[in-house]
Protein backbone atom coordinates (compact mmCIF):
# COMPACT_ATOMS: atom_id res chain seq x y z
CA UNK A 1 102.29 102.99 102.15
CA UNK A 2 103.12 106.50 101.25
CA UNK A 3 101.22 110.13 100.82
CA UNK A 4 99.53 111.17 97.54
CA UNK A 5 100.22 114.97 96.86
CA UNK A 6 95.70 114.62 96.91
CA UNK A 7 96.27 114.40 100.47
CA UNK A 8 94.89 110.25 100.60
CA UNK A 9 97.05 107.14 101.44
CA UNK A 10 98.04 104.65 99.06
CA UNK A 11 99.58 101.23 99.20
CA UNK A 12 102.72 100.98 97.11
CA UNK A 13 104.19 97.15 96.20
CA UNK A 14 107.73 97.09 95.39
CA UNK A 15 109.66 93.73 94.88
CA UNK A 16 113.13 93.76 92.97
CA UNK A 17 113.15 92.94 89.43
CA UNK A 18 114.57 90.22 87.45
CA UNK A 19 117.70 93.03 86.57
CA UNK A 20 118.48 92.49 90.62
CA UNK A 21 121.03 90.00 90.00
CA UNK A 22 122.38 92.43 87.65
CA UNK A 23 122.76 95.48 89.62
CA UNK A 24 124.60 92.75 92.19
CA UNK A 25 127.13 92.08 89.96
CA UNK A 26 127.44 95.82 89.00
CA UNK A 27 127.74 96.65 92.77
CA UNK A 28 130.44 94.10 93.59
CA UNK A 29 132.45 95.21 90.53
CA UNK A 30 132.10 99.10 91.77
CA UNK A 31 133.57 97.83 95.06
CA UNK A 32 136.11 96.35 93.58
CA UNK A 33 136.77 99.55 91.09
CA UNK A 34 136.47 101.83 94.21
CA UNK A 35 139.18 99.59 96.55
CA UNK A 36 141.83 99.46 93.69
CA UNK A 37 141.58 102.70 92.92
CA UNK A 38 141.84 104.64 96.51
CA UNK A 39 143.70 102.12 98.30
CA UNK A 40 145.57 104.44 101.03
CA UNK A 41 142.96 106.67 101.49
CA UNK A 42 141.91 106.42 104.57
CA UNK A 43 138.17 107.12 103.82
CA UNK A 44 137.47 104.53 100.75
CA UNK A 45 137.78 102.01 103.62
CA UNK A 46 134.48 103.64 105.49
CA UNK A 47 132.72 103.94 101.91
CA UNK A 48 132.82 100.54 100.87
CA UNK A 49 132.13 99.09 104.25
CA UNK A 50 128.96 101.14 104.07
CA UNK A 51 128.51 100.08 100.54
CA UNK A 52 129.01 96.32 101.24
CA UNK A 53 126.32 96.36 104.28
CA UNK A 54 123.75 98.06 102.32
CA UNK A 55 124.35 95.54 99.32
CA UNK A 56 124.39 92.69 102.20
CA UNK A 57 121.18 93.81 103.27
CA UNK A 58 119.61 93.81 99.54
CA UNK A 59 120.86 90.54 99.24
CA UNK A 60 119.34 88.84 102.54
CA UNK A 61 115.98 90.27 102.30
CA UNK A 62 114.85 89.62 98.90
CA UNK A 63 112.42 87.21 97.89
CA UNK A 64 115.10 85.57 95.13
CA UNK A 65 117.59 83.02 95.82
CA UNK A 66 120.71 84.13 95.28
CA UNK A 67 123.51 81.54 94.66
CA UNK A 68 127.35 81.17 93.62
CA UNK A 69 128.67 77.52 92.52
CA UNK A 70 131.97 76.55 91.80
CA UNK A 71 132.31 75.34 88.10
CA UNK A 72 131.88 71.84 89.37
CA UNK A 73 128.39 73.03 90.39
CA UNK A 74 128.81 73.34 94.19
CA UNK A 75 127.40 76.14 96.29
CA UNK A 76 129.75 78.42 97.71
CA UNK A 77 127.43 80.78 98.69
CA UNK A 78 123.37 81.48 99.36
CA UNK A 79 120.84 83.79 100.27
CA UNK A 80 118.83 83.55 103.23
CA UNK A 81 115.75 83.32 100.93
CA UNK A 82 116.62 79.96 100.28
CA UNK A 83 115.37 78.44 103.05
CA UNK A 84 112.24 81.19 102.96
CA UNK A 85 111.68 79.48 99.58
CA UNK A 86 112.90 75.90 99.59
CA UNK A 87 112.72 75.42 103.29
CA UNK A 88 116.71 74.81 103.63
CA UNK A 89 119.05 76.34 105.92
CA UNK A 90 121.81 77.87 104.04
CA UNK A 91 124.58 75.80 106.26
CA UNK A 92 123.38 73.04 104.59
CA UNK A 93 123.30 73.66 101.23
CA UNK A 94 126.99 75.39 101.26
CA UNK A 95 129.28 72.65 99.88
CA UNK A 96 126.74 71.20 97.84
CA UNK A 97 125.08 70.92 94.70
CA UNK A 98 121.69 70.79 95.19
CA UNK A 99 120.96 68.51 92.09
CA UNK A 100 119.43 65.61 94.03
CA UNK A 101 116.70 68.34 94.65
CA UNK A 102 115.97 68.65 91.23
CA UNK A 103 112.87 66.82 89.47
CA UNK A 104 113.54 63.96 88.10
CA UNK A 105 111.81 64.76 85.20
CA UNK A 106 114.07 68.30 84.67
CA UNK A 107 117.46 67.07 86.02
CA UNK A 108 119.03 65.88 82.96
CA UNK A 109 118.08 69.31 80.81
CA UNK A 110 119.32 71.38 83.80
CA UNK A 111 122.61 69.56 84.09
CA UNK A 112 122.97 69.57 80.64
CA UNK A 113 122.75 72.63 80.35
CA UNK A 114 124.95 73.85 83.25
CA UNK A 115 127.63 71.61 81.65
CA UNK A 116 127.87 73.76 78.54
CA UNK A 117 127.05 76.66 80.34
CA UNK A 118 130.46 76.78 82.22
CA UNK A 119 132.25 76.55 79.34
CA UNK A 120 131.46 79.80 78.36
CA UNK A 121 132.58 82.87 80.46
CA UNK A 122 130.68 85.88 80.64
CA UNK A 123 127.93 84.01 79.22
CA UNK A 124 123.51 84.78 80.22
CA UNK A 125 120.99 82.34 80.42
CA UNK A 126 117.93 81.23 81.85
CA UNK A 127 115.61 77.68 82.25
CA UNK A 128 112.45 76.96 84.36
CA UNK A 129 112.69 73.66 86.49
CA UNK A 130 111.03 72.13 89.60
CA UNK A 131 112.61 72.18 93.06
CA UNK A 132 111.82 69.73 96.19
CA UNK A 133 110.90 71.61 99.23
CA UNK A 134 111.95 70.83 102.39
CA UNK A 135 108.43 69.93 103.60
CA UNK A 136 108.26 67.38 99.78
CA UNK A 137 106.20 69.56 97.54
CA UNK A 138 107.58 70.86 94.65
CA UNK A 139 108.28 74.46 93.81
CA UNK A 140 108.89 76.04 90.20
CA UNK A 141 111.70 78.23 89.88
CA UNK A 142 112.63 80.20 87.27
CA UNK A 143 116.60 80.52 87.23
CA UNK A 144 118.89 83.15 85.57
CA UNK A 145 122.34 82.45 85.18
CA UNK A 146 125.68 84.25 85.00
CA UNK A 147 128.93 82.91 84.06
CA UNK A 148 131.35 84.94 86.09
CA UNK A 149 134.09 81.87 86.42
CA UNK A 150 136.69 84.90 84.80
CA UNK A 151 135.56 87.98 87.07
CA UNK A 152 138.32 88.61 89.71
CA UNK A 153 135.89 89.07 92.36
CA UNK A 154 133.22 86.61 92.24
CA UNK A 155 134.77 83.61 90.54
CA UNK A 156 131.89 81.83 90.15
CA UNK A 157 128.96 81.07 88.52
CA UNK A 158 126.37 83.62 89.85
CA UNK A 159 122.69 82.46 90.08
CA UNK A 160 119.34 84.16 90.64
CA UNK A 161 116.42 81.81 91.39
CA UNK A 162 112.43 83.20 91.50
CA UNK A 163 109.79 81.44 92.64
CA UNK A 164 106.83 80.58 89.96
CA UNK A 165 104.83 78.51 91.43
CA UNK A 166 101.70 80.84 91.66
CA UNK A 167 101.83 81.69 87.95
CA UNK A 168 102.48 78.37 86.62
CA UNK A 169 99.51 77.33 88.81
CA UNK A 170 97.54 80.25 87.20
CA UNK A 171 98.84 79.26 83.44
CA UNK A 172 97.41 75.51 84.48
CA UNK A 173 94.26 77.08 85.31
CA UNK A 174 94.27 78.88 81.87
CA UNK A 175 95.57 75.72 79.91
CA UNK A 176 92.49 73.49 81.34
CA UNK A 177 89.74 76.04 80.59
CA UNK A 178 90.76 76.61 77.32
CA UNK A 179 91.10 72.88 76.83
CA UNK A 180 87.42 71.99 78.77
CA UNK A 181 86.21 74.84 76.28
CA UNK A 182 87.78 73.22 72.96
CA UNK A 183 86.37 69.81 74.01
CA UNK A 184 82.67 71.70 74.17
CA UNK A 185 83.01 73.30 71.08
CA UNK A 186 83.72 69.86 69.49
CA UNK A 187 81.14 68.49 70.85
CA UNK A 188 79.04 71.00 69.06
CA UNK A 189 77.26 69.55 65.66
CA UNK A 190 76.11 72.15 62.70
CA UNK A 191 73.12 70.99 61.22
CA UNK A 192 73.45 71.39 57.77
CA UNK A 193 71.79 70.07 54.34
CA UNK A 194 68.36 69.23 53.48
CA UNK A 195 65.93 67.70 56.73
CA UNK A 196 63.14 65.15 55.33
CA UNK A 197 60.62 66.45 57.60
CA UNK A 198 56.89 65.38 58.02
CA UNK A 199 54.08 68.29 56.42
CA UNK A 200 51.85 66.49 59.29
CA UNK A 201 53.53 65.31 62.74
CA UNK A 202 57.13 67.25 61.84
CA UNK A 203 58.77 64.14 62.46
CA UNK A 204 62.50 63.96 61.06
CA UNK A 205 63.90 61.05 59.00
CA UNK A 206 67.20 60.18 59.51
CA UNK A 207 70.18 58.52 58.70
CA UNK A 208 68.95 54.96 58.91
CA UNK A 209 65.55 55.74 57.22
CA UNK A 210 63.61 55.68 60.46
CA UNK A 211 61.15 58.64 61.53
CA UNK A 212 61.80 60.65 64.84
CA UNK A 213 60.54 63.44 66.96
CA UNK A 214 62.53 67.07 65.97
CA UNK A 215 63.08 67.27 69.48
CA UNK A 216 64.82 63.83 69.28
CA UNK A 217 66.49 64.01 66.65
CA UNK A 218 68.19 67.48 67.25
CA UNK A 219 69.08 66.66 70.99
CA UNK A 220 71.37 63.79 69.76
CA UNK A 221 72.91 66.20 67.27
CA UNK A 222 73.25 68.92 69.40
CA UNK A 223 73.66 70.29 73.05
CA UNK A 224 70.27 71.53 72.96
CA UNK A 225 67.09 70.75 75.39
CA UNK A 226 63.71 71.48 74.53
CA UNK A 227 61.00 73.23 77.22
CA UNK A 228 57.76 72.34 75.52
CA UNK A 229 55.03 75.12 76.21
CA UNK A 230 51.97 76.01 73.86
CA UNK A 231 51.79 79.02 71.38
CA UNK A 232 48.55 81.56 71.79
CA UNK A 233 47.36 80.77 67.98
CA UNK A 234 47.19 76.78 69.61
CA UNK A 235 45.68 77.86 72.48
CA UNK A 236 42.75 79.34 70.37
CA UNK A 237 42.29 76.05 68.42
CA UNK A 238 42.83 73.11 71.18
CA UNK A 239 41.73 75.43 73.77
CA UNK A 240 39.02 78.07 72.62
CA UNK A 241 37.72 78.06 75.99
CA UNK A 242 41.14 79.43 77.71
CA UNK A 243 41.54 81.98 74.69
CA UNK A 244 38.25 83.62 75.86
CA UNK A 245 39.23 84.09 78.94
């Protein structure tokens, strides 16, 4: 919540953006820039300690995963919001690789592509895939990956994971109503061509030669219903009685 210069409260939502892993990397390399290059004065100690807290504290309050594997896939390191999103603690996920967690349906493509991915440093990527809570539901994640095997610091493959789950429940949403509304409009005939239609009782021939009610014979070739009521100019000759009135 913060002050409008009109004098009214507003609520403000901020949440990091998907450049957070990003500015990570940027901060450790900084560090690392800013330790090499005043090592023996006294003070760059006191900066970067400060530095490193504040970037600590980024880190283990933001609603992404945060992850570093080894190239053979295991997890050196975690954020907090792992277990906020996955429901594991990160003592037991350090050491592992987490792949037994991974749909069945999505593991090969993810380890596939993990495989070539760590083959090429400095490389970027991304890939959507479903993740087994703690509690057995599944969770969508939507994972961005950094191939920083070569960078003297990190060593690693750096990972930021985002939980989807809310909008890939909202596309399903979208996906069924636009299929319910294709089915409907399929179901929809167009009446077209010439109608052999009765001068007397308006009765309809159709396909088969037989003679039907319009009523009948529209309702099976349409999603239509009929109200039946009576018009005034009937009313005057079934009903001259009513008319006067």
């Amino acid at each position: 919540m913060y002050g409008c210069t009109c004098g009214q409260l507003r609520f403000l939502h901020v949440r990091l953006g998907p450049n957070f892993a990003e500015a990570f990397i940027e901060t450790i390399q900084a560090q690392a820039c800013q330790i090499a290059s005043e090592k023996g004065n006294p003070m760059s100690e006191a900066k970067f300690h400060l530095s490193d807290a504040m970037s600590r504290l980024v880190v283990e309050h933001t609603e992404d995963i945060l992850t570093i594997r080894d190239a053979d896939g295991r997890i050196r390191y975690t954020s907090p919001s792992f277990q906020r999103v996955l429901g594991y603690k990160q003592e037991e996920m350090i050491g592992e690789t987490g792949f037994d967690l991974i749909h069945p349906e999505d593991r090969a493509g993810v380890l596939e592509a993990l495989d070539e991915f760590v083959k090429a440093p400095g490389a970027r990527d991304s890939i959507q895939y479903r993740a087994r809570h703690a509690n057995g539901s599944w969770v969508s994640l939507e994972v961005v990956a950094y191939n920083l095997l070569d960078h003297p610091v990190i060593q690693g493959v750096l990972i930021s994971g985002r939980d989807i789950s809310n909008r890939k429940r909202d596309e399903a949403v979208k996906d069924q109503l636009i299929w319910e509304l294709q089915q409907a409009l399929a179901g929809v005939n167009t009446l077209t061509g010439v109608l052999p239609i009765c001068a007397s009782c308006k009765k309809i021939q159709n396909e088969d030669g037989n003679w039907q009610q319009i009523e009948l014979y529209i309702r099976e070739r349409a999603q239509v219903e009929f109200s039946h009521g009576i018009c005034p100019e009937c009313t005057q000759l079934w009903f001259p009685e009513q008319g006067e009135q």
